[in-house]
C-alpha atoms as a PDB file:
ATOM      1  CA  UNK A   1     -42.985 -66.344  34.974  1.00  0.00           C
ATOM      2  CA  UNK A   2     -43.684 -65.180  31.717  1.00  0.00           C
ATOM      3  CA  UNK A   3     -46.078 -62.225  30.879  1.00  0.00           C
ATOM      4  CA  UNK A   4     -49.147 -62.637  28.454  1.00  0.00           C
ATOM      5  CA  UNK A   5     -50.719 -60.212  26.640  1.00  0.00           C
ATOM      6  CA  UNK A   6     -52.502 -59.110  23.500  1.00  0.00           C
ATOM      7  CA  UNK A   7     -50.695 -56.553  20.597  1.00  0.00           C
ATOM      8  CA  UNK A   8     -49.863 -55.316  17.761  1.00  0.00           C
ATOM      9  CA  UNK A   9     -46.348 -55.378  15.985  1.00  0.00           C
ATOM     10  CA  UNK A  10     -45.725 -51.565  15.639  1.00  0.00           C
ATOM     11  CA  UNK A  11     -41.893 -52.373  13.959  1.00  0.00           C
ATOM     12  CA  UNK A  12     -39.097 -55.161  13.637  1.00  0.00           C
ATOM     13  CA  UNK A  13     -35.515 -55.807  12.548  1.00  0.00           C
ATOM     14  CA  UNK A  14     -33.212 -59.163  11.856  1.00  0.00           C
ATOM     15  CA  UNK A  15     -31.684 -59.876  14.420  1.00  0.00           C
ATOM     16  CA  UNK A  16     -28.752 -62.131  13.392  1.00  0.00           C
ATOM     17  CA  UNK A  17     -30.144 -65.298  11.247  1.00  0.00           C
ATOM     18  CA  UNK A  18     -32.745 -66.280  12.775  1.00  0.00           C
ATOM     19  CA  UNK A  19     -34.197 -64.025  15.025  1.00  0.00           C
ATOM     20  CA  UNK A  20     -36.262 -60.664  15.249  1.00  0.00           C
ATOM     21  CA  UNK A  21     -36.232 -57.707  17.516  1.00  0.00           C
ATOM     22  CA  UNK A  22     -39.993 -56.544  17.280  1.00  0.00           C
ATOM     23  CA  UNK A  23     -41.142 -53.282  19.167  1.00  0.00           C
ATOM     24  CA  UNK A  24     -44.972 -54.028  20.213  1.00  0.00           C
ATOM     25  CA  UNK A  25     -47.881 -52.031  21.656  1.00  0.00           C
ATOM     26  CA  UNK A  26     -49.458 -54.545  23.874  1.00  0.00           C
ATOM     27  CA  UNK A  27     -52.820 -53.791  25.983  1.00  0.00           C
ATOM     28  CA  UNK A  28     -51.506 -54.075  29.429  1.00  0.00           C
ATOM     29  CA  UNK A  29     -47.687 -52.983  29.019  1.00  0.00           C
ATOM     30  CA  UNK A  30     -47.491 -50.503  26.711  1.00  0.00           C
ATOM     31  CA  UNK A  31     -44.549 -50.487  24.412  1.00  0.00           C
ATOM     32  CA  UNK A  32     -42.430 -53.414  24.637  1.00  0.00           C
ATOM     33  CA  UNK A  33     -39.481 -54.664  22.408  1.00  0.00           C
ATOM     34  CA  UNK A  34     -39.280 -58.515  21.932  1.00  0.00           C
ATOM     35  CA  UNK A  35     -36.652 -60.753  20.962  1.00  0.00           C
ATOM     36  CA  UNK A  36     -37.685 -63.590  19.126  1.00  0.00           C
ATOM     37  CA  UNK A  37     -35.706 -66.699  18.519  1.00  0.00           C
ATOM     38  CA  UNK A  38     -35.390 -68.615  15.208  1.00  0.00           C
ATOM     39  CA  UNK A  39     -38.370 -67.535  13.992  1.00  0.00           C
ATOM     40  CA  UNK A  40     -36.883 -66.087  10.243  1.00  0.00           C
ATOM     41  CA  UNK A  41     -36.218 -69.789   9.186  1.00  0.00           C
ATOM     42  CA  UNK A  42     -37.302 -71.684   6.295  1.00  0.00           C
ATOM     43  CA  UNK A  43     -40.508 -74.176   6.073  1.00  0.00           C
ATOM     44  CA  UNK A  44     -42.701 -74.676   8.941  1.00  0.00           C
ATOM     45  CA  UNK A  45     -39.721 -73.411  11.477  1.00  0.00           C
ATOM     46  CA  UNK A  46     -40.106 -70.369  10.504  1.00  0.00           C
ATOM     47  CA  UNK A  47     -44.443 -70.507  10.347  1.00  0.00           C
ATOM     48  CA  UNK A  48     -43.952 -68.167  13.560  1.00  0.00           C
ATOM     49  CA  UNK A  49     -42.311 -65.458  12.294  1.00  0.00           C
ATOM     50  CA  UNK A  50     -44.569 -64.951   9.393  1.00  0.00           C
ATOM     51  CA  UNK A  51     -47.519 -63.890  12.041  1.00  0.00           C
ATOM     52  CA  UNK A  52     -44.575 -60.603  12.411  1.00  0.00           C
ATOM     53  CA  UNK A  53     -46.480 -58.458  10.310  1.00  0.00           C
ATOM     54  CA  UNK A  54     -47.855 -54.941  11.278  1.00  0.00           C
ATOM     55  CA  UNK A  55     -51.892 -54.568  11.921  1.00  0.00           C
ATOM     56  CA  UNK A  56     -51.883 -58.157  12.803  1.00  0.00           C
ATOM     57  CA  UNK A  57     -53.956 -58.735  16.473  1.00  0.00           C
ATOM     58  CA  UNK A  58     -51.149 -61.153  18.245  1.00  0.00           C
ATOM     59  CA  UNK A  59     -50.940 -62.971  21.501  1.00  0.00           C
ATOM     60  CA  UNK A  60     -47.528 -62.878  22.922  1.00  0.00           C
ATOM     61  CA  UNK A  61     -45.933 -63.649  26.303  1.00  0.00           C
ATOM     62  CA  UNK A  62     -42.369 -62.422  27.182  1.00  0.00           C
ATOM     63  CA  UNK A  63     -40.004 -62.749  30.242  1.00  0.00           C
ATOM     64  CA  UNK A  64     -36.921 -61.269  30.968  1.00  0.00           C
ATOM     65  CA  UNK A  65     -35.671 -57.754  33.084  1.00  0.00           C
ATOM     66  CA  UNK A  66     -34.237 -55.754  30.759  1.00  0.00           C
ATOM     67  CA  UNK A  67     -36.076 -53.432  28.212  1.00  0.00           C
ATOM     68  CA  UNK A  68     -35.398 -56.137  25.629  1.00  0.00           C
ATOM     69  CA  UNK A  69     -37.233 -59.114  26.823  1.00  0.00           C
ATOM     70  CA  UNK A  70     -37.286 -62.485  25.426  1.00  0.00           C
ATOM     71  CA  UNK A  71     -40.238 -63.375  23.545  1.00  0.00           C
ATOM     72  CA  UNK A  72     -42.163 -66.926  23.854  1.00  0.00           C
ATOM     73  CA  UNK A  73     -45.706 -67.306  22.657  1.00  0.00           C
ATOM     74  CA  UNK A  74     -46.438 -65.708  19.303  1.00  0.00           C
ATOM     75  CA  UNK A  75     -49.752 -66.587  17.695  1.00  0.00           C
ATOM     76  CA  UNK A  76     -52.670 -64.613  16.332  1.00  0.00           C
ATOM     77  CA  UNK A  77     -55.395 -63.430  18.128  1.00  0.00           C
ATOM     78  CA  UNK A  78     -58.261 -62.158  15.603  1.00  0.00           C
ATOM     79  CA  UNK A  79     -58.307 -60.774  11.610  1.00  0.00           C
ATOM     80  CA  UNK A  80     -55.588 -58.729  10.373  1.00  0.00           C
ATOM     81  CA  UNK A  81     -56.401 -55.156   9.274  1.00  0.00           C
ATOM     82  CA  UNK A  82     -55.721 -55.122   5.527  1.00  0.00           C
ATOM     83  CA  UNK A  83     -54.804 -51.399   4.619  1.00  0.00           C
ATOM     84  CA  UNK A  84     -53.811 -50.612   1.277  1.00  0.00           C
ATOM     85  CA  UNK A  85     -52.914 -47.417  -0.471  1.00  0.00           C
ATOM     86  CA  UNK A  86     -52.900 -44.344   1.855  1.00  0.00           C
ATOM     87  CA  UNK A  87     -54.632 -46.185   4.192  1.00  0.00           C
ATOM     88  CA  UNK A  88     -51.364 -48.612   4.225  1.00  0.00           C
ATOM     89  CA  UNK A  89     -49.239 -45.512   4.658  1.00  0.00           C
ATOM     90  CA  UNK A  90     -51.229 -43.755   7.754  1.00  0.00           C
ATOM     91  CA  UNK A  91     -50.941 -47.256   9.286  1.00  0.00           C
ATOM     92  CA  UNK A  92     -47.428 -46.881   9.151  1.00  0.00           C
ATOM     93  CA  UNK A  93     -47.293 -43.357   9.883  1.00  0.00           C
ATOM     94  CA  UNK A  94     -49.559 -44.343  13.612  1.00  0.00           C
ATOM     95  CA  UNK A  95     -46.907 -46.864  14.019  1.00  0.00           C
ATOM     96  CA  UNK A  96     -43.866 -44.741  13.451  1.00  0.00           C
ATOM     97  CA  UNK A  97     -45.357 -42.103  15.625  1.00  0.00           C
ATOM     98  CA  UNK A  98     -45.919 -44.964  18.620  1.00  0.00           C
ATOM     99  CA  UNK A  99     -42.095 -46.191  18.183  1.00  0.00           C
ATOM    100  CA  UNK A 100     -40.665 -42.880  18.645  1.00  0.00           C
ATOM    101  CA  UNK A 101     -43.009 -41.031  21.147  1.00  0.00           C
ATOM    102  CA  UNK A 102     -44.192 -44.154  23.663  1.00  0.00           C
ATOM    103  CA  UNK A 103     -41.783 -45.162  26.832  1.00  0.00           C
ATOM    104  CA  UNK A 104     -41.098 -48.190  27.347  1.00  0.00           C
ATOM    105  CA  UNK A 105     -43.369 -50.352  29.430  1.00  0.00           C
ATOM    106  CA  UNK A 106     -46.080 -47.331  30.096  1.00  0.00           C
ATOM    107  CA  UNK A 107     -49.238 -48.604  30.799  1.00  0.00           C
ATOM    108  CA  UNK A 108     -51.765 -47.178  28.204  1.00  0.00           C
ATOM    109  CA  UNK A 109     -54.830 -49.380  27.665  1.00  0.00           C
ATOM    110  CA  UNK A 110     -57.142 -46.712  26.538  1.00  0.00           C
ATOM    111  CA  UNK A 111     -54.147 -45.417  24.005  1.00  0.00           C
ATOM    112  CA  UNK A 112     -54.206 -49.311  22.713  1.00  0.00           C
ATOM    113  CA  UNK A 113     -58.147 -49.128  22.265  1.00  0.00           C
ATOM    114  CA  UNK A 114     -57.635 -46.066  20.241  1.00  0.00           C
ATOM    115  CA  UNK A 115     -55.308 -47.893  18.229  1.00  0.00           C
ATOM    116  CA  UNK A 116     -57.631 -50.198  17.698  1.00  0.00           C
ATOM    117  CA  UNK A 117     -60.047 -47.845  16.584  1.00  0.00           C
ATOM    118  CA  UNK A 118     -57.791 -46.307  14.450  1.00  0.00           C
ATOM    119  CA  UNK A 119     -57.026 -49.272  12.242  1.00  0.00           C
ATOM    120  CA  UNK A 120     -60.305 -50.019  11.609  1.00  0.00           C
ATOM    121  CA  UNK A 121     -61.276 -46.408  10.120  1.00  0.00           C
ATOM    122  CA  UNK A 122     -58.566 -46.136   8.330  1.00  0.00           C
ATOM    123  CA  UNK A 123     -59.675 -49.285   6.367  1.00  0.00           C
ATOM    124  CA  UNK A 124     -62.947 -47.822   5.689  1.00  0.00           C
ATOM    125  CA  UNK A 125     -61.782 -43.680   5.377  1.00  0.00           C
ATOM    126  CA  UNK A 126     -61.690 -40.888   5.682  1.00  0.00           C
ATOM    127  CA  UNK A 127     -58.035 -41.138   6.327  1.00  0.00           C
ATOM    128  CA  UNK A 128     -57.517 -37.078   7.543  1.00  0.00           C
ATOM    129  CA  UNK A 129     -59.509 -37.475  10.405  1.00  0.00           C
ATOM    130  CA  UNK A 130     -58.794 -40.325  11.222  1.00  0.00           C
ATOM    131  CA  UNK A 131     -55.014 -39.054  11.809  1.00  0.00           C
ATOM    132  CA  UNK A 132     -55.935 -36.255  13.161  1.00  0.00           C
ATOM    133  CA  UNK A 133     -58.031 -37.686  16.263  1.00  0.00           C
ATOM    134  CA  UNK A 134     -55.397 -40.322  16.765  1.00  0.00           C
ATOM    135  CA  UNK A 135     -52.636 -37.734  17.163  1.00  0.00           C
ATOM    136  CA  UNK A 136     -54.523 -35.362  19.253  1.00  0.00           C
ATOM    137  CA  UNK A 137     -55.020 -38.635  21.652  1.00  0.00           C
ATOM    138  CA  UNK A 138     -51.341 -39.487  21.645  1.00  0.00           C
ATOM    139  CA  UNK A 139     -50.676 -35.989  22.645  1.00  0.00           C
ATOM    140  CA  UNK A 140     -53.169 -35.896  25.339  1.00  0.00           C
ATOM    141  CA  UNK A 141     -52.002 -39.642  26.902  1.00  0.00           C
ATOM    142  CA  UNK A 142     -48.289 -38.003  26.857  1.00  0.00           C
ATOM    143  CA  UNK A 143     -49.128 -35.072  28.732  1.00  0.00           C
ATOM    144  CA  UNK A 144     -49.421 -32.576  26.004  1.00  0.00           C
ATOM    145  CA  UNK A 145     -53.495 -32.145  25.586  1.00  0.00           C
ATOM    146  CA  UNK A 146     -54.581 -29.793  22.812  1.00  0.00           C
ATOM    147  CA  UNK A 147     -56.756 -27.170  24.614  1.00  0.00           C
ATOM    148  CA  UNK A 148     -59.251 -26.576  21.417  1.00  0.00           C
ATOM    149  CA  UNK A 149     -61.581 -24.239  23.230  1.00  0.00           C
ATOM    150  CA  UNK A 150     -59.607 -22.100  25.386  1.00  0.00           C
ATOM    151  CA  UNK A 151     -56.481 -19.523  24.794  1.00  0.00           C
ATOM    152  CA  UNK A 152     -53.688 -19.506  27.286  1.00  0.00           C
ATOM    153  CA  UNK A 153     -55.542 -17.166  29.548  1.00  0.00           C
ATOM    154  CA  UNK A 154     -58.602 -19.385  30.262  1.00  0.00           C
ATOM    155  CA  UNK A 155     -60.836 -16.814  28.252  1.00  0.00           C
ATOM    156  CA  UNK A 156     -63.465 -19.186  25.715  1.00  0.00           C
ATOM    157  CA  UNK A 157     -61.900 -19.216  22.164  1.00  0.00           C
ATOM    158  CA  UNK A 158     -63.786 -16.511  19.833  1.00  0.00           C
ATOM    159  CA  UNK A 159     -64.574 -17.572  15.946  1.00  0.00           C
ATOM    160  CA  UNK A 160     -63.897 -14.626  14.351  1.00  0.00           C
ATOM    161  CA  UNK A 161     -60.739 -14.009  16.346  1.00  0.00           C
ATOM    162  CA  UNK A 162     -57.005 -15.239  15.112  1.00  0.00           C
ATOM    163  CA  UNK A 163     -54.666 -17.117  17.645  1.00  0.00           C
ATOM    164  CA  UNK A 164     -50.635 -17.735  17.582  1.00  0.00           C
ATOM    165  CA  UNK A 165     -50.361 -21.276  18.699  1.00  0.00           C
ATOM    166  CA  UNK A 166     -46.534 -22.066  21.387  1.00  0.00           C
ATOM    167  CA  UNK A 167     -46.210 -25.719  21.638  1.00  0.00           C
ATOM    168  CA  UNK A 168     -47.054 -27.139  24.673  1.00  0.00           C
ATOM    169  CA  UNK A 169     -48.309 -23.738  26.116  1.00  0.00           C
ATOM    170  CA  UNK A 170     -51.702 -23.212  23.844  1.00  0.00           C
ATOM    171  CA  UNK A 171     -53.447 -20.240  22.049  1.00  0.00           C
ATOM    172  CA  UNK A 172     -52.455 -16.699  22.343  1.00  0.00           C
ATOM    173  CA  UNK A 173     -54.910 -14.446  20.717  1.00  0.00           C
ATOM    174  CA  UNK A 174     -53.766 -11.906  17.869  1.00  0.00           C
ATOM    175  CA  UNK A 175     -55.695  -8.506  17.754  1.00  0.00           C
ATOM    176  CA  UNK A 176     -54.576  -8.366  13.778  1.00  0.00           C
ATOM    177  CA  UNK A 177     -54.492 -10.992  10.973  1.00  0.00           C
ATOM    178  CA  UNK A 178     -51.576 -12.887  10.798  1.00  0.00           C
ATOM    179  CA  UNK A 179     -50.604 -11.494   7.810  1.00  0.00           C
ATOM    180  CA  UNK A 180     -51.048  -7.558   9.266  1.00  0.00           C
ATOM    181  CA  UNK A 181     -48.468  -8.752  11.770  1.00  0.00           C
ATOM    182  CA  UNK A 182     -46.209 -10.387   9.720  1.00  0.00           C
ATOM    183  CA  UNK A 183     -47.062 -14.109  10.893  1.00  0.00           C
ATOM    184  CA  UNK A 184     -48.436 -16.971   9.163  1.00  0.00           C
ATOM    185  CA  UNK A 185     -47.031 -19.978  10.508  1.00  0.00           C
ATOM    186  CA  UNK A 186     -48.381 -21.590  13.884  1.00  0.00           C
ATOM    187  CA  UNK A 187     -51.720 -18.492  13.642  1.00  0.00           C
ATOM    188  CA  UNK A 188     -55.153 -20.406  13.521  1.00  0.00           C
ATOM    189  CA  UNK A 189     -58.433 -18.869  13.252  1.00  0.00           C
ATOM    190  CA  UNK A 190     -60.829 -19.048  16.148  1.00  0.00           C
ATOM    191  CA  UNK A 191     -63.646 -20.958  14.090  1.00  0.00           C
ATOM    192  CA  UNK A 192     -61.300 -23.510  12.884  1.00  0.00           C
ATOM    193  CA  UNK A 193     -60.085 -24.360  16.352  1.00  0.00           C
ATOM    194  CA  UNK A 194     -63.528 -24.864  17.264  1.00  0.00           C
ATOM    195  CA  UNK A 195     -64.076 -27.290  14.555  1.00  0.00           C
ATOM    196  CA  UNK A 196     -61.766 -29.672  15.481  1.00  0.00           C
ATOM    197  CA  UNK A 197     -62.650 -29.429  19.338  1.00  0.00           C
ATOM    198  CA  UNK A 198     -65.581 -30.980  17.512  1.00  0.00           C
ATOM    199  CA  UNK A 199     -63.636 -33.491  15.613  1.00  0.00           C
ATOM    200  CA  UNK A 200     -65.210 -31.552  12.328  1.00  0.00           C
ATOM    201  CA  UNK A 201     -63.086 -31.738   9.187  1.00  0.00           C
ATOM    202  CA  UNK A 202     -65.297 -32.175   6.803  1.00  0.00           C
ATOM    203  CA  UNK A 203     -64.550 -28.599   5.585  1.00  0.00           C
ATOM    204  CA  UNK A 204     -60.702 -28.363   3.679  1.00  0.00           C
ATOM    205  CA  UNK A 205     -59.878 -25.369   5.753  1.00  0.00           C
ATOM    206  CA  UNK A 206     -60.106 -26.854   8.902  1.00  0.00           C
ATOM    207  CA  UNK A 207     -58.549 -30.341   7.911  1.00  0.00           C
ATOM    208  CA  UNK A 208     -55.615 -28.316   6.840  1.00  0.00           C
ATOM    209  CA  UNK A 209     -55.450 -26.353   9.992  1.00  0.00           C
ATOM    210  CA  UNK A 210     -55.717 -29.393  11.788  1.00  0.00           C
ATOM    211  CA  UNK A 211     -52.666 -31.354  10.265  1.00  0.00           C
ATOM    212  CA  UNK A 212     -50.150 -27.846  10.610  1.00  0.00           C
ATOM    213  CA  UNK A 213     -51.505 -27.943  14.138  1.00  0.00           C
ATOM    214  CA  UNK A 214     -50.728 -31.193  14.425  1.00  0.00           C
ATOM    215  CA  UNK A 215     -47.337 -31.472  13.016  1.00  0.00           C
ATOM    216  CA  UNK A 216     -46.756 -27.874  15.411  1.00  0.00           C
ATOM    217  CA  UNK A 217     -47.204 -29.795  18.546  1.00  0.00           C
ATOM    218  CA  UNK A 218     -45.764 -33.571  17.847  1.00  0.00           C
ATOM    219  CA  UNK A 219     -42.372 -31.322  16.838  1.00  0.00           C
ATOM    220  CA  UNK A 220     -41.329 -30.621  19.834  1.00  0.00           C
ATOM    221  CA  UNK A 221     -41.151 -34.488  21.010  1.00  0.00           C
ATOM    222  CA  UNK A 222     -40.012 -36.227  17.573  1.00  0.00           C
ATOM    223  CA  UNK A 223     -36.952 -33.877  17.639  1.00  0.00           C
ATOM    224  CA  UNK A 224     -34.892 -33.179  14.758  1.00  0.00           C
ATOM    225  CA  UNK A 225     -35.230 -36.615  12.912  1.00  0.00           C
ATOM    226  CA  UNK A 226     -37.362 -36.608  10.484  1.00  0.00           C
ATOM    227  CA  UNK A 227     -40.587 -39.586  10.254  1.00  0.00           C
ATOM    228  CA  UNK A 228     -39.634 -42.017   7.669  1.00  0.00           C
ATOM    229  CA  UNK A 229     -43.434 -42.717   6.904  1.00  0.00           C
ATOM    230  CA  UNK A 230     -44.174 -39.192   5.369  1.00  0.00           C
ATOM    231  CA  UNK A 231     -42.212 -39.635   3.214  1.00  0.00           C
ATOM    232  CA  UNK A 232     -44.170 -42.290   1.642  1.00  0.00           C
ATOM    233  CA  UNK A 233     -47.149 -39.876   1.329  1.00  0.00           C
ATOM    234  CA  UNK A 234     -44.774 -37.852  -1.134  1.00  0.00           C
END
């Protein structure tokens, strides 16, 4: 019996003439990679497979046992997000991020809401923190929760205090500036760490804080290959 659901295309590839191998983010299953049949043909055959388009709300059912299932019904379910721009690329970034970091099949409904969410900020801005909140909820659904107000020692993060941050661990705290010790990279100032426990980045500081902190702890579980969709940004 087939499976029904509602998602969004996160990435696809030809798969030989015809068909396409799509990787999804669907509500109730999580990631999922379809195989659809025939659907890169010409005229109205092919009508299907130009609903394959990223930010596009789809309703799809699927059967099958292995991690590539076959795909059935593909047909639209709401208003595509139209992102152009930077807002276009951050899309893509969200979705590259997804790809890489999601098992297959995992549950994550409240992940796909935040998706959701996502799309529709990033089509009205600003773009920064709208990444940034996204990525700190991917980390926290995958078991890797940015503690913003505490150091590794359960003691209440201090403003005017500097802090080494060890991926997947949290904040030590420094008794010198990064700089008197000889460290820059991965130190974060108390004050700014408090700002984004508040989701503030309104001030440039922080926002830049935020995406080195960022990139710091999604390192570890992207590995050594690097994401194709920063290098759009450049």
């Amino acid at each position: 019996m087939a499976s029904t659901d509602l998602g969004y295309l996160l990435h696809s590839r030809p798969y030989r003439d015809t068909s396409v191998i799509g990787d999804f983010l669907l509500q109730h299953y999580g990631r999922v990679s379809l195989l659809y049949r025939g659907v890169r043909k010409a005229g109205k055959q092919g009508a299907r497979g130009r609903l394959l388009q990223p930010f596009n709300p789809l309703a799809v059912s699927f059967d099958g046992r292995n991690e590539l299932k076959t795909g059935r019904l593909l047909e639209p379910a709401g208003t595509a997000t139209m992102l152009t721009g930077f807002a276009l690329y951050s899309g893509l970034y969200l979705n590259e991020l997804l790809v890489r970091l999601l098992h297959r099949e995992e549950p994550l409904p409240a992940l796909f809401q935040d998706y959701v969410a996502a799309l529709g900020q990033l089509r009205e801005g600003p773009l920064e923190a709208t990444l940034r909140r996204f990525e700190q909820r991917l980390l926290a659904e995958l078991g890797y929760q940015l503690i913003l107000d505490q150091d590794v020692d359960g003691r209440p993060i201090e403003p005017d205090l500097w802090y080494l941050y060890q991926a997947d661990l949290g904040f030590s705290v420094l008794r010198e500036s990064p700089r008197a010790v000889g460290a820059q990279r991965g130190c974060f100032r108390g004050a700014h760490l408090l700002a984004m426990e508040q989701q503030l980045y309104d001030d440039d500081a922080v926002a830049q804080a935020a995406k080195q902190l960022s990139r710091l702890a999604l390192a570890p579980h992207l590995g050594d290959r690097p994401l194709r969709s920063r290098e759009l940004f450049k």
